[in-house]
C-alpha atoms as a PDB file:
ATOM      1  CA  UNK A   1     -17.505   5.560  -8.924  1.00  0.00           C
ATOM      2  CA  UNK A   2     -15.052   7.591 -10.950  1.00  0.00           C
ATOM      3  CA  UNK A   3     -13.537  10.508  -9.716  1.00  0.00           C
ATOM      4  CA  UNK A   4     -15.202  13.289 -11.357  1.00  0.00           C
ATOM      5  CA  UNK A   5     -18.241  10.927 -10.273  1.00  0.00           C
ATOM      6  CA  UNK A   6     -21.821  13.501  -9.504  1.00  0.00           C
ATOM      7  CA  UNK A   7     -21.460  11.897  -6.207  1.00  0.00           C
ATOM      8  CA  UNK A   8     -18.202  13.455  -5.096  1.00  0.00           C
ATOM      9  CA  UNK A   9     -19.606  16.820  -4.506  1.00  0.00           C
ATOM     10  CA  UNK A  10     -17.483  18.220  -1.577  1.00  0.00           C
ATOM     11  CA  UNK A  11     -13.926  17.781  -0.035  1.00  0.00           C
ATOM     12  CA  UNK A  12     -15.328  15.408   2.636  1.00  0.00           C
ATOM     13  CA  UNK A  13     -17.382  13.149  -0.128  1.00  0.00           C
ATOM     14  CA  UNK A  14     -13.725  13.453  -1.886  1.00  0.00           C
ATOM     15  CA  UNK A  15     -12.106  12.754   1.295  1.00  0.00           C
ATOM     16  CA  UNK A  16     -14.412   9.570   1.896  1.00  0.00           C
ATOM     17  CA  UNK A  17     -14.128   8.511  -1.607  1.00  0.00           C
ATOM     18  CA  UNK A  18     -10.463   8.634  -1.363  1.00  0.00           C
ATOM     19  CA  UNK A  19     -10.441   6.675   2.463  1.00  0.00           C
ATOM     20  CA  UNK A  20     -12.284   3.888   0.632  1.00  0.00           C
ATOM     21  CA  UNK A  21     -10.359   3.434  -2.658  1.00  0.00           C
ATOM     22  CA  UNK A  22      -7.034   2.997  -0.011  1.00  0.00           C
ATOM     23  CA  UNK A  23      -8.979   0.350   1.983  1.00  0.00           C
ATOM     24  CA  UNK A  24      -9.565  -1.349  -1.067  1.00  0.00           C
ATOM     25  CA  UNK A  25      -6.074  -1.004  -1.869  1.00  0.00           C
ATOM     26  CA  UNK A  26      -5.015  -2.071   1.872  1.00  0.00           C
ATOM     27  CA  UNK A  27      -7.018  -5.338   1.395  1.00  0.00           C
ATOM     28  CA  UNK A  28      -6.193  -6.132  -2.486  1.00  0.00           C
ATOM     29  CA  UNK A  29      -2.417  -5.800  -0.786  1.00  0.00           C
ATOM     30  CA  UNK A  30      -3.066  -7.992   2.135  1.00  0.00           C
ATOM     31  CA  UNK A  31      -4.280 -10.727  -0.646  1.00  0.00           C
ATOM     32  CA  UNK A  32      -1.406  -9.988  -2.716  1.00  0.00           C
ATOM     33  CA  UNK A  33       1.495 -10.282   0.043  1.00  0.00           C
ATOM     34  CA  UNK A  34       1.268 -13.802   0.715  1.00  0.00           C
ATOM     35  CA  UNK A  35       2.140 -14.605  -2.645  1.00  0.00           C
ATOM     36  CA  UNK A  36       4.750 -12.478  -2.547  1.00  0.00           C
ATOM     37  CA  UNK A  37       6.413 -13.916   0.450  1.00  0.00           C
ATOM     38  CA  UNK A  38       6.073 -17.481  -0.973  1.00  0.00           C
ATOM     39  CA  UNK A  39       8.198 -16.265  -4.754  1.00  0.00           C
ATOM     40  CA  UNK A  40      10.702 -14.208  -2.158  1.00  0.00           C
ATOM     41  CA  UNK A  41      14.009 -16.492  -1.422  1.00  0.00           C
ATOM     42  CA  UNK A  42      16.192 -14.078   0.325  1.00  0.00           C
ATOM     43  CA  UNK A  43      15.478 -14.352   3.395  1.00  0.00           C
ATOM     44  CA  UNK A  44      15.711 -11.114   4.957  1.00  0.00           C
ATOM     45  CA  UNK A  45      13.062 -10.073   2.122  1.00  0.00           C
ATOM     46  CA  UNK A  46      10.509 -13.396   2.919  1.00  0.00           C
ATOM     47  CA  UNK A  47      10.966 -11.623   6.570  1.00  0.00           C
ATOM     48  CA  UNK A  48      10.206  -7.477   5.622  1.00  0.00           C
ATOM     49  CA  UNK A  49       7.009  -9.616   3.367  1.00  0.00           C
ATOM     50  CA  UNK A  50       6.024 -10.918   6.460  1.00  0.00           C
ATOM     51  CA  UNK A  51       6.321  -8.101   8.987  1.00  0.00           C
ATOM     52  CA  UNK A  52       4.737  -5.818   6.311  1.00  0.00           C
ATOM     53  CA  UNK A  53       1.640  -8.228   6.073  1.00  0.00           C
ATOM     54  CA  UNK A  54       0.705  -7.452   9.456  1.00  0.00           C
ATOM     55  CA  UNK A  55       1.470  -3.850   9.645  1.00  0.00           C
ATOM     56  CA  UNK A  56      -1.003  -4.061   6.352  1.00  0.00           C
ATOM     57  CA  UNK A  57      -3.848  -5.987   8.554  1.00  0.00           C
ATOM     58  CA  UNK A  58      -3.188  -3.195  11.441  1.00  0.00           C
ATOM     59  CA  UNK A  59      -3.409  -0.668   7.956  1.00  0.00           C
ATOM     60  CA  UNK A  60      -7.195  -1.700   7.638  1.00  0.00           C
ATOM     61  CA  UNK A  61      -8.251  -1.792  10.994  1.00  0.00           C
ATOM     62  CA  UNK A  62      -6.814   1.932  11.711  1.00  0.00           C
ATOM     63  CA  UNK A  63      -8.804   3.009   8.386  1.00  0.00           C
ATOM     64  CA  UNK A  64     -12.308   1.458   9.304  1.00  0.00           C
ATOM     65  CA  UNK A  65     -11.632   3.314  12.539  1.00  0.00           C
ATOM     66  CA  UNK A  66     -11.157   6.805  11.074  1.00  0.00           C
ATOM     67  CA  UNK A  67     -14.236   5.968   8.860  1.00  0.00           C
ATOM     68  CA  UNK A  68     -16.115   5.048  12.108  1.00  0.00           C
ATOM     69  CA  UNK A  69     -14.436   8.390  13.948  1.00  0.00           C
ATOM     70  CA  UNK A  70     -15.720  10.256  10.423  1.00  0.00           C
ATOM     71  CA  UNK A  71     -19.689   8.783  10.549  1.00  0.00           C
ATOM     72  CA  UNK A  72     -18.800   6.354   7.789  1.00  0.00           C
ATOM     73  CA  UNK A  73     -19.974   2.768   7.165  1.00  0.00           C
ATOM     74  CA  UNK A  74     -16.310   1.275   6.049  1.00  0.00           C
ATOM     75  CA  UNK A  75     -16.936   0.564   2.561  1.00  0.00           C
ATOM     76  CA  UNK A  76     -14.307  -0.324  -0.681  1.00  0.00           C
ATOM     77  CA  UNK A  77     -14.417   1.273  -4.262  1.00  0.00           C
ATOM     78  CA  UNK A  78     -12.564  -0.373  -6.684  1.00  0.00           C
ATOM     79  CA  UNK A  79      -9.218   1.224  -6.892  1.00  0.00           C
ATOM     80  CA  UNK A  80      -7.752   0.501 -11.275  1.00  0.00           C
ATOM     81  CA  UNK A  81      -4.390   2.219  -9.878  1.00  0.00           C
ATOM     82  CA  UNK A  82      -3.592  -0.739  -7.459  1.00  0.00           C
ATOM     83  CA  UNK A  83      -4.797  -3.717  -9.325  1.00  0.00           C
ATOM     84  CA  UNK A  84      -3.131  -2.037 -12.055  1.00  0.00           C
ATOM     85  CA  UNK A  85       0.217  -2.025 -10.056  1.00  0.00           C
ATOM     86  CA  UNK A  86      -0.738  -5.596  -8.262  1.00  0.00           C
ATOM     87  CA  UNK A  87      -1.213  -6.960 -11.842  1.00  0.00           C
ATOM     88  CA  UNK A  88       1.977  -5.776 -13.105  1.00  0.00           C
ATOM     89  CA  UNK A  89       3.905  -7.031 -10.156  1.00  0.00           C
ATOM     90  CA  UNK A  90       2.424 -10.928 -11.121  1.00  0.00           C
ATOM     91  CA  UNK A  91       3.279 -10.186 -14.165  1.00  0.00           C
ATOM     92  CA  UNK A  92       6.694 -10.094 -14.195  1.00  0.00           C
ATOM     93  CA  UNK A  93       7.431 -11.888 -11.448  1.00  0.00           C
ATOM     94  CA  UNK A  94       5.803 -15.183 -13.196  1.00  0.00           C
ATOM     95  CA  UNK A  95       8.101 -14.781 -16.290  1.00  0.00           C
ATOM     96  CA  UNK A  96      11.338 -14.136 -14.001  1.00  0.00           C
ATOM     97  CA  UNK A  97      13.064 -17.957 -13.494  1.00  0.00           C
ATOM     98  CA  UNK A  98      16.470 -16.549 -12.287  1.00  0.00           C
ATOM     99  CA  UNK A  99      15.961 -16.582  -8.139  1.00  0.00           C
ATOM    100  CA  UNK A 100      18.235 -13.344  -7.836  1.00  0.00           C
ATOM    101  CA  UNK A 101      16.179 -11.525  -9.853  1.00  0.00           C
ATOM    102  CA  UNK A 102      12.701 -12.274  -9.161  1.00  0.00           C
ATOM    103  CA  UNK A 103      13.684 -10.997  -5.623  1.00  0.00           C
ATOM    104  CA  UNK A 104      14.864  -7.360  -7.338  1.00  0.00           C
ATOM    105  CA  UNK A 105      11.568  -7.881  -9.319  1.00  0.00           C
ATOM    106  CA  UNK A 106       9.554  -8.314  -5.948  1.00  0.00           C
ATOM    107  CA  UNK A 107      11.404  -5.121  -4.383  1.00  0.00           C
ATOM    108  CA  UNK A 108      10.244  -3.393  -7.625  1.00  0.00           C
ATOM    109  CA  UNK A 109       7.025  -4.017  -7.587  1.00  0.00           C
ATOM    110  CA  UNK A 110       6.405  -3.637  -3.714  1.00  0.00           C
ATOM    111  CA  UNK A 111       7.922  -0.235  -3.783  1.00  0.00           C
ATOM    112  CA  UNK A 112       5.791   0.452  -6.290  1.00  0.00           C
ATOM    113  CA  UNK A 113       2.861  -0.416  -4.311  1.00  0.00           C
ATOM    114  CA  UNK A 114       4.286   1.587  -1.162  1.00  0.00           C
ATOM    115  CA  UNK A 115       4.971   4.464  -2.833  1.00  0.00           C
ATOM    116  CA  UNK A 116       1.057   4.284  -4.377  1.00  0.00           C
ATOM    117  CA  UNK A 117       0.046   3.912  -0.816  1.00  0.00           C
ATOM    118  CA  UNK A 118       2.374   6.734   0.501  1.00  0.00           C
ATOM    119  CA  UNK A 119       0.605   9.434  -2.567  1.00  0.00           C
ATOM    120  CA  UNK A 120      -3.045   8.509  -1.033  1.00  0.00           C
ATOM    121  CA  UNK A 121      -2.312   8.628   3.441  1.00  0.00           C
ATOM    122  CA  UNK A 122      -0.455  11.750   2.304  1.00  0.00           C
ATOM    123  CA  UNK A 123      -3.580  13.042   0.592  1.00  0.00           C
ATOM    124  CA  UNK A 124      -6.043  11.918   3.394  1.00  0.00           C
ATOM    125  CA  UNK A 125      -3.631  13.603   6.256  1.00  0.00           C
ATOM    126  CA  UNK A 126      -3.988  16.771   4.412  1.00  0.00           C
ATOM    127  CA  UNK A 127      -7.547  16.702   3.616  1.00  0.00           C
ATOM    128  CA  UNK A 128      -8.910  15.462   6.768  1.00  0.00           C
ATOM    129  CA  UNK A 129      -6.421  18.292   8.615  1.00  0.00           C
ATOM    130  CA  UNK A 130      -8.486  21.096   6.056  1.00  0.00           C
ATOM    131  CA  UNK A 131     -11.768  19.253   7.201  1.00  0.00           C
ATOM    132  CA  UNK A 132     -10.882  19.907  10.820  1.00  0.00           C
ATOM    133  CA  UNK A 133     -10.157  16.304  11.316  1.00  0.00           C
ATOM    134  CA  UNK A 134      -6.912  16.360  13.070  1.00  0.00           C
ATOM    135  CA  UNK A 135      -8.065  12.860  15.125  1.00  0.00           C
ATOM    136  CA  UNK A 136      -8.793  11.176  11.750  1.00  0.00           C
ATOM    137  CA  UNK A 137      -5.287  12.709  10.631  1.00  0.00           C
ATOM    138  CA  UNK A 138      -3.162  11.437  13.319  1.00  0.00           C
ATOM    139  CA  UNK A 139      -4.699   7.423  12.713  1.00  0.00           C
ATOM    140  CA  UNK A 140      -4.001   7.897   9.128  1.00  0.00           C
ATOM    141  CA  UNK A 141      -0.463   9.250   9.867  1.00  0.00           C
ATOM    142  CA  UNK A 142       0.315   5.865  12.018  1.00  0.00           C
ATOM    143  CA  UNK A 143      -0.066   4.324   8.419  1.00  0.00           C
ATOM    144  CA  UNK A 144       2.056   6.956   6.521  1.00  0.00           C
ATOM    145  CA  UNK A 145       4.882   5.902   9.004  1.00  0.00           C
ATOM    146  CA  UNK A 146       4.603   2.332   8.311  1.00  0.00           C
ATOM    147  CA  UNK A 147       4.614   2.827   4.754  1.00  0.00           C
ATOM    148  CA  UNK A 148       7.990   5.328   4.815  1.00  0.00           C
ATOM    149  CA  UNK A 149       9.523   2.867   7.017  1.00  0.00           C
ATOM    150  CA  UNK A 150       8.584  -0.157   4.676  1.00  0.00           C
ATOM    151  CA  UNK A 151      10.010   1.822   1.053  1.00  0.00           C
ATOM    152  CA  UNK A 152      13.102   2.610   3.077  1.00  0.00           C
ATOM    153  CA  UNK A 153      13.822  -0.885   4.432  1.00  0.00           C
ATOM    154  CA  UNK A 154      13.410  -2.343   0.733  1.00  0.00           C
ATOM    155  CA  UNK A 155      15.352   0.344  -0.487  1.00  0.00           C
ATOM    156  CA  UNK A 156      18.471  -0.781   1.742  1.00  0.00           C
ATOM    157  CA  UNK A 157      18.042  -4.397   1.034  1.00  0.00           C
ATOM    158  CA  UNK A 158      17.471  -3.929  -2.370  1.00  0.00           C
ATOM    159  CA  UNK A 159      20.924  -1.826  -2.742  1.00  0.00           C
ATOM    160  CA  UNK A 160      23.173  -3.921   0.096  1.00  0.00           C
ATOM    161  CA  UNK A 161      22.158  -7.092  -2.011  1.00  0.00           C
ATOM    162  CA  UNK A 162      19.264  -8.219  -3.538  1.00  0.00           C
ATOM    163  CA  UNK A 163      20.269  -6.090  -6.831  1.00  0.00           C
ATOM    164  CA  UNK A 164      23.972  -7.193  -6.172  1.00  0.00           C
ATOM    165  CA  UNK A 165      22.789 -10.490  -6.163  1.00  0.00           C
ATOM    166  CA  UNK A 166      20.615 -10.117  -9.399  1.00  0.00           C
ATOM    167  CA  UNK A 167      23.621  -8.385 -11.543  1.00  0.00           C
ATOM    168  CA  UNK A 168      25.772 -11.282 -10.774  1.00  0.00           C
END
């Protein structure tokens, strides 16, 4: 379904189209992650891959519950943005050999997948606040927090060392 798709005819169809492209992203990134923390060598980055695996598997659990708390079978829609960003990250990370630099290349590439996810739980707070959905707001939020938290904690690593590393 597109986004100018006949079936997206209201801001709740938009909002429900929108909750199920980000649990297709949530689960495309829950794939992806384990590869991820297998190329990762620092080891305080392996670590953040890890933790942020399972705040990912809490991700999709909180999302089929505010489909269930909206009336919604949880369902997926493909989502071209995050494979898009997923396939990029592959990518480049299988034509980096230096160690140093894959792991700048992983930060890279994961921020830009948090900062995808960050655009749409900033979306669905807002829309399911304007559809009266304050409940379904405050799950999604949980996520939102989690996301911040994760781009922020790259961000340091990235600039204490990993990039430090890499220019060496």
């Amino acid at each position: 379904m597109g986004l100018f798709s006949k079936d997206i005819k209201t801001m709740d169809d938009l909002f429900v189209h929108t909750l199920q492209d980000i649990y297709y992203a949530e689960k495309k990134i829950a794939k992806a992650l384990p590869t991820m923390i297998e190329k990762a060598n620092d080891p305080q980055l392996k670590a953040d891959f890890k933790h942020h695996l399972g705040e990912t598997e809490n991700h999709i659990l909180r999302v089929e519950e505010v489909f269930h708390m909206h009336g919604v079978k949880p369902k997926a829609v493909n989502c071209p943005a995050i494979d898009g960003i997923i396939d990029e990250a592959e990518e480049v990370a299988g034509e980096v050999a230096d160690k140093q630099v894959l792991d700048a290349a992983l930060i890279a590439a994961a921020q830009a997948v948090e900062h995808y996810e960050m655009t749409r739980y900033g979306t669905l707070i807002a829309w399911a606040k304007l559809l009266g959905r304050p409940d379904c707001a405050g799950v999604l939020a949980k996520n939102l927090t989690e996301e911040k938290n994760a781009d922020t904690k790259l961000t340091k690593l990235a600039e204490s060392r990993v990039n430090l590393h890499a220019a060496e």
